[in-house]
N, C-alpha and C. Protein backbone atom coordinates (compact mmCIF):
# COMPACT_ATOMS: atom_id res chain seq x y z
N UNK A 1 -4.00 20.19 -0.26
CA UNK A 1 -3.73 18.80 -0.56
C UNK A 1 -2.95 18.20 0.61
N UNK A 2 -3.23 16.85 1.18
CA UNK A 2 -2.44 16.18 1.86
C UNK A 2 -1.46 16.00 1.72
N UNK A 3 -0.35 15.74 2.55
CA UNK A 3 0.87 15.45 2.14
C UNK A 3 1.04 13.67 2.36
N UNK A 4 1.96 12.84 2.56
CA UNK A 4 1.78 11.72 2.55
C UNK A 4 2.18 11.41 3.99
N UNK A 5 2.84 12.43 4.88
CA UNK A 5 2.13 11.78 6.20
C UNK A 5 0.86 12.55 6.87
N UNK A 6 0.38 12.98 6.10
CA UNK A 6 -0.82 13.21 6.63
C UNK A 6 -1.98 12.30 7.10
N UNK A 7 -2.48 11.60 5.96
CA UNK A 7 -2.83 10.27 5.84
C UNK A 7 -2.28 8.69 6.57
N UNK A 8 -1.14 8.92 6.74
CA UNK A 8 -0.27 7.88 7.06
C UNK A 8 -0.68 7.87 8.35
N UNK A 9 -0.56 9.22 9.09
CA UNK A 9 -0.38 9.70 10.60
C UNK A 9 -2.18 8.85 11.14
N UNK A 10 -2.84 9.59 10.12
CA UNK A 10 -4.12 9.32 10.41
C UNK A 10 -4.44 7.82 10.59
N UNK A 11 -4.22 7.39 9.47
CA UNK A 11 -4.32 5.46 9.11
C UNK A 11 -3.62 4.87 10.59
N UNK A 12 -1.95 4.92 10.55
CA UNK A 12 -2.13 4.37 12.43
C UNK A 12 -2.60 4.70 13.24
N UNK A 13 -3.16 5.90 13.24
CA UNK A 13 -3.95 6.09 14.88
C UNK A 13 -5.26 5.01 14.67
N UNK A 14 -5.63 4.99 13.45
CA UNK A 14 -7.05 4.62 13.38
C UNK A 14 -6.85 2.46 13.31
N UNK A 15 -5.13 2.39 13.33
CA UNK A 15 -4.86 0.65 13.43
C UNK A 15 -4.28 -0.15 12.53
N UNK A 16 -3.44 0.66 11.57
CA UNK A 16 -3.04 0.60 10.39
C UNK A 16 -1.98 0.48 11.10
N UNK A 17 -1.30 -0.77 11.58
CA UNK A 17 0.32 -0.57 12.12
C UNK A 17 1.25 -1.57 11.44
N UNK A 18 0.99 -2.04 10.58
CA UNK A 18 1.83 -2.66 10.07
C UNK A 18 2.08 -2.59 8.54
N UNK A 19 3.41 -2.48 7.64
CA UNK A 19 4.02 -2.15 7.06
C UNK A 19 4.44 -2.94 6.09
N UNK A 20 3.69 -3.19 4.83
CA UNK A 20 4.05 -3.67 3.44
C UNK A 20 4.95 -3.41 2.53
N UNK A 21 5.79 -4.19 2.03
CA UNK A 21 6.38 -3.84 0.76
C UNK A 21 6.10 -4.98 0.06
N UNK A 22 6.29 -4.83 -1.42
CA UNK A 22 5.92 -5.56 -2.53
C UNK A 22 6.83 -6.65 -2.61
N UNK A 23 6.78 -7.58 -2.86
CA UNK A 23 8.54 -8.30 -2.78
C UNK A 23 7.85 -9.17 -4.31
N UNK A 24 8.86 -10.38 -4.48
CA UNK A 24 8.58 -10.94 -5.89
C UNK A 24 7.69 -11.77 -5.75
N UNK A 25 7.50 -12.01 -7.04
CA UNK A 25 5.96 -12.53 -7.13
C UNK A 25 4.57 -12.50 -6.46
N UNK A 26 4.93 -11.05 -6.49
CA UNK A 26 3.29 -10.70 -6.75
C UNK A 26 2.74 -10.80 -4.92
N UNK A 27 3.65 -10.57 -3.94
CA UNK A 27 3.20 -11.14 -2.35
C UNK A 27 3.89 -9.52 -1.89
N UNK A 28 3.02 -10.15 -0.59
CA UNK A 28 3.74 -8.62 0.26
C UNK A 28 4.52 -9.11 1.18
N UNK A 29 5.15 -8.40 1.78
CA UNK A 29 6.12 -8.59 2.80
C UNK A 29 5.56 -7.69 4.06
N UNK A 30 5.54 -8.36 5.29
CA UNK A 30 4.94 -7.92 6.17
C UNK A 30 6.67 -7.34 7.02
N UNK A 31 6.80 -5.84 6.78
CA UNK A 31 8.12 -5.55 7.26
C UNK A 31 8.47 -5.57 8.65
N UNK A 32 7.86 -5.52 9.08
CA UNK A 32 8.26 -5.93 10.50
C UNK A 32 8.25 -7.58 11.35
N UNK A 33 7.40 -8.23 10.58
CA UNK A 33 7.58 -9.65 10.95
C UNK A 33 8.37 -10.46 9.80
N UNK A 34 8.52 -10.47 8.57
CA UNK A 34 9.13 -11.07 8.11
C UNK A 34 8.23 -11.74 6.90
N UNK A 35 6.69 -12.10 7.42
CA UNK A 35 5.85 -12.51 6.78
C UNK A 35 5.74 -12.68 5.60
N UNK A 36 4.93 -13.28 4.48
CA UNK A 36 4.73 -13.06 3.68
C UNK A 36 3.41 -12.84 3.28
N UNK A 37 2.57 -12.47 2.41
CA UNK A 37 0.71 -12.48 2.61
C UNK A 37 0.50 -12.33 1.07
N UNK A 38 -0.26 -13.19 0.54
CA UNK A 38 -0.90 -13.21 -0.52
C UNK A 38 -2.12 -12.40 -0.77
N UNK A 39 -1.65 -11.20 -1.67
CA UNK A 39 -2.57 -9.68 -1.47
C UNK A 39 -4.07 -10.05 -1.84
N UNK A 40 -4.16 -11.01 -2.59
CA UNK A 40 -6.10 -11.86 -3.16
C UNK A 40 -6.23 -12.26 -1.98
N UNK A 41 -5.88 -12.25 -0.57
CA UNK A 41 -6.70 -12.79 0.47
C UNK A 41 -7.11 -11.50 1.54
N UNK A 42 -6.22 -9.99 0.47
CA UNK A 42 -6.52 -9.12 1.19
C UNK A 42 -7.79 -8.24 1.41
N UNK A 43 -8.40 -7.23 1.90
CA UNK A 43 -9.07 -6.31 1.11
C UNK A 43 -8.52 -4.89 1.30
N UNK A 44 -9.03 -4.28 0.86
CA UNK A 44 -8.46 -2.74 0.41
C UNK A 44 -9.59 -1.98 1.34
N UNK A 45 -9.04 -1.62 1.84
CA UNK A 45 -9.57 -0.06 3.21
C UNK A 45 -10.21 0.77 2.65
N UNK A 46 -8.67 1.36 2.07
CA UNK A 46 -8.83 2.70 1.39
C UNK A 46 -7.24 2.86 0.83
N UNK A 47 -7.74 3.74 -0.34
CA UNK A 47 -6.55 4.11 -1.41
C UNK A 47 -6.44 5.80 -0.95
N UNK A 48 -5.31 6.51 -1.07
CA UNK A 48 -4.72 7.60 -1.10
C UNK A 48 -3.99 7.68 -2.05
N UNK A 49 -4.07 8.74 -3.12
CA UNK A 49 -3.16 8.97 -3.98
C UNK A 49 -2.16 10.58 -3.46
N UNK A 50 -1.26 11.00 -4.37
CA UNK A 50 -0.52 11.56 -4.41
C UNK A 50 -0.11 12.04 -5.36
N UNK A 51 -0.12 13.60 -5.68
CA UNK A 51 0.26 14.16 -6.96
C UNK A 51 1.48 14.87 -6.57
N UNK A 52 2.74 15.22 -7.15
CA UNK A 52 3.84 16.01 -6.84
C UNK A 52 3.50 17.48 -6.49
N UNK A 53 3.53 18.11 -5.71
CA UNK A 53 3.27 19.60 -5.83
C UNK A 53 4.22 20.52 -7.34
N UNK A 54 5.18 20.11 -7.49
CA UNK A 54 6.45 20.34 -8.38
C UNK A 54 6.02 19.79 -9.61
N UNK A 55 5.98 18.22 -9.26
CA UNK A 55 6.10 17.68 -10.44
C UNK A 55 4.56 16.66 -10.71
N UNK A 56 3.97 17.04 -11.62
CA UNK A 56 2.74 16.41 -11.69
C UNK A 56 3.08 14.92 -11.75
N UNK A 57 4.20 14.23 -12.39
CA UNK A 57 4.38 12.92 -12.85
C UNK A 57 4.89 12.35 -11.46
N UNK A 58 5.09 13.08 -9.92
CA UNK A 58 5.53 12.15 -9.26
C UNK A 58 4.74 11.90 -8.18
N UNK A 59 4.29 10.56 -8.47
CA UNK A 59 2.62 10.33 -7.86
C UNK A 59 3.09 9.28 -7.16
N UNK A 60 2.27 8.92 -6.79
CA UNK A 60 2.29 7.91 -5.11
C UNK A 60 0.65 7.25 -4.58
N UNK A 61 0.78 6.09 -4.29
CA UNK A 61 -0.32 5.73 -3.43
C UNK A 61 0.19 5.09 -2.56
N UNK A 62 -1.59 5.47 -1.47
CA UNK A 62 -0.94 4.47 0.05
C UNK A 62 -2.00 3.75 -0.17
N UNK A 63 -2.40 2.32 0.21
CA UNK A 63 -3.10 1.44 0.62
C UNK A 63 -3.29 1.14 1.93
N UNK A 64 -4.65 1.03 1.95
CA UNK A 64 -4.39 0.71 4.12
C UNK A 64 -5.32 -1.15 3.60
N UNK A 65 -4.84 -1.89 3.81
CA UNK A 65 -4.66 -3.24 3.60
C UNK A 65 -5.71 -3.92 4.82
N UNK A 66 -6.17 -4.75 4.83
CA UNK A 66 -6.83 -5.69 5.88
C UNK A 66 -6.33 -6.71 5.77
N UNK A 67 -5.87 -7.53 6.44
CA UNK A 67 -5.58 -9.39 6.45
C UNK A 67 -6.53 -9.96 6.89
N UNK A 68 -7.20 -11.30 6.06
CA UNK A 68 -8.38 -12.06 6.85
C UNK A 68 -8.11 -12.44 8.32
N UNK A 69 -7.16 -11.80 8.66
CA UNK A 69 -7.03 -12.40 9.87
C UNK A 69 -7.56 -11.01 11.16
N UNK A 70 -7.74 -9.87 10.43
CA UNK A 70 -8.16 -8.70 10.80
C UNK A 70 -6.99 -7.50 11.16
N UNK A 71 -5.80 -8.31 10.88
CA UNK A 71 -5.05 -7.03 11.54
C UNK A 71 -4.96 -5.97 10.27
N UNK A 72 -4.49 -4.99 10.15
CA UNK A 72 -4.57 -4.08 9.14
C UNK A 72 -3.00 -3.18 9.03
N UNK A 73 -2.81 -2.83 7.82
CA UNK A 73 -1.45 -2.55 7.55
C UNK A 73 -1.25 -1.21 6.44
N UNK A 74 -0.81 -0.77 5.62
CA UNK A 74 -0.39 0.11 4.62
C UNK A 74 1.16 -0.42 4.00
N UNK A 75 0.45 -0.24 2.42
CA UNK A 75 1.36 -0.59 1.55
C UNK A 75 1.74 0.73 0.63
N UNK A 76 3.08 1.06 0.42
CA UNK A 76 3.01 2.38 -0.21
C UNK A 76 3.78 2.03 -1.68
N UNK A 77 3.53 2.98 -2.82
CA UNK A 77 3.91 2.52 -3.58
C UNK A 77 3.93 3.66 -4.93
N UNK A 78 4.97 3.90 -5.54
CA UNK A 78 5.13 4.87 -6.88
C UNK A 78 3.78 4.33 -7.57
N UNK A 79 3.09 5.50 -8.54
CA UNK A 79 1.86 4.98 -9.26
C UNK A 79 2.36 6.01 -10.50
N UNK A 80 2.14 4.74 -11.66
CA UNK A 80 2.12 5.80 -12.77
C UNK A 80 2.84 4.90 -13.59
N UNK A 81 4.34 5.27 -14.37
CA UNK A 81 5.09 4.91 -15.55
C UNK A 81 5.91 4.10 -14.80
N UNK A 82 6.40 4.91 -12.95
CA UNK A 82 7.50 4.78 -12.29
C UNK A 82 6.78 3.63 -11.48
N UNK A 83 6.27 2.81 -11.55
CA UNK A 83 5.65 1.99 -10.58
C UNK A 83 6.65 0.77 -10.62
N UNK A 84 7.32 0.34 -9.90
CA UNK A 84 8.31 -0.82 -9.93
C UNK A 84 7.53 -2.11 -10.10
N UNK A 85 8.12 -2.92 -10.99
CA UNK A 85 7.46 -4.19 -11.50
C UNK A 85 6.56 -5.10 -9.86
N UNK A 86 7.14 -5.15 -9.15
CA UNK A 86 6.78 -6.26 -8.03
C UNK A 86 5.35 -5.46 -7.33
N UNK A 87 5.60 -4.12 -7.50
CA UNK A 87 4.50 -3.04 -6.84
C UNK A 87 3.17 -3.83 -8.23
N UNK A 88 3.35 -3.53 -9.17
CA UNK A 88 2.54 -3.89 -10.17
C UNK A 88 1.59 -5.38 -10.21
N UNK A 89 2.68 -5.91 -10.06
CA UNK A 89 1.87 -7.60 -9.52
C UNK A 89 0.97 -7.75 -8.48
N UNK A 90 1.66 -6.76 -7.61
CA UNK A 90 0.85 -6.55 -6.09
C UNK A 90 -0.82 -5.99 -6.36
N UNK A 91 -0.69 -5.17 -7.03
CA UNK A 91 -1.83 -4.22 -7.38
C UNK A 91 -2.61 -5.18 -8.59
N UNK A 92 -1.93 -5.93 -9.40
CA UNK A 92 -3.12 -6.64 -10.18
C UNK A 92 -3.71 -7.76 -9.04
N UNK A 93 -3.07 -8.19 -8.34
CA UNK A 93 -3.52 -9.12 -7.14
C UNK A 93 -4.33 -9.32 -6.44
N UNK A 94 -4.48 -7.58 -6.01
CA UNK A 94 -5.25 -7.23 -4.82
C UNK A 94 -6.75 -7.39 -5.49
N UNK A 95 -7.94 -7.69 -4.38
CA UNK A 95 -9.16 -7.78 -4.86
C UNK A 95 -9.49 -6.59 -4.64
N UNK A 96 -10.36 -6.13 -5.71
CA UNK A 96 -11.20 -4.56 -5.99
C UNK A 96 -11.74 -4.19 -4.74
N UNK A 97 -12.37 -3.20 -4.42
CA UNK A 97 -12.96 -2.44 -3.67
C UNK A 97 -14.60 -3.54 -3.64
């Protein structure tokens, strides 16, 4: 099984350099610029999940993100019970595969 920089490592070489977090209402935060991006204008790459080796319940996904504008990013995020509310908005947001 991958670990979570396995994937990660892979996704920037391949242009994935920029860095999401969920912030309120339902937007991402582009962490290194300050940005903000409305995730329905995004599309979805590719999903990576994550199972705990230890603990089955402590799961994880990465998102590798596109902006219509073409640059591309990764959003990481607890998946499961533990998923923090703003991560949640983010993910009903995003358009499907």
């Amino acid at each position: 099984m991958d670990t979570p920089l396995d994937p990660t490592q892979r996704l920037r070489a391949a242009g994935y350099d920029i860095d999401f977090s969920a912030v309120a209402g339902g937007r991402l935060r582009c962490v290194g610029y300050g940005l903000h991006h409305d995730p329905a204008g995004m599309s979805i790459e590719e999903i990576v999940c994550f199972e705990g080796a230890s603990d089955p319940s402590d799961e994880s996904i990465l998102l590798a993100l596109r902006l219509p504008c073409g640059r591309e990013g990764l959003s990481a995020a607890a998946y499961g019970a533990d998923t923090p509310a703003a991560d949640v908005k983010v993910l009903h947001r995003l358009p499907p595969m």
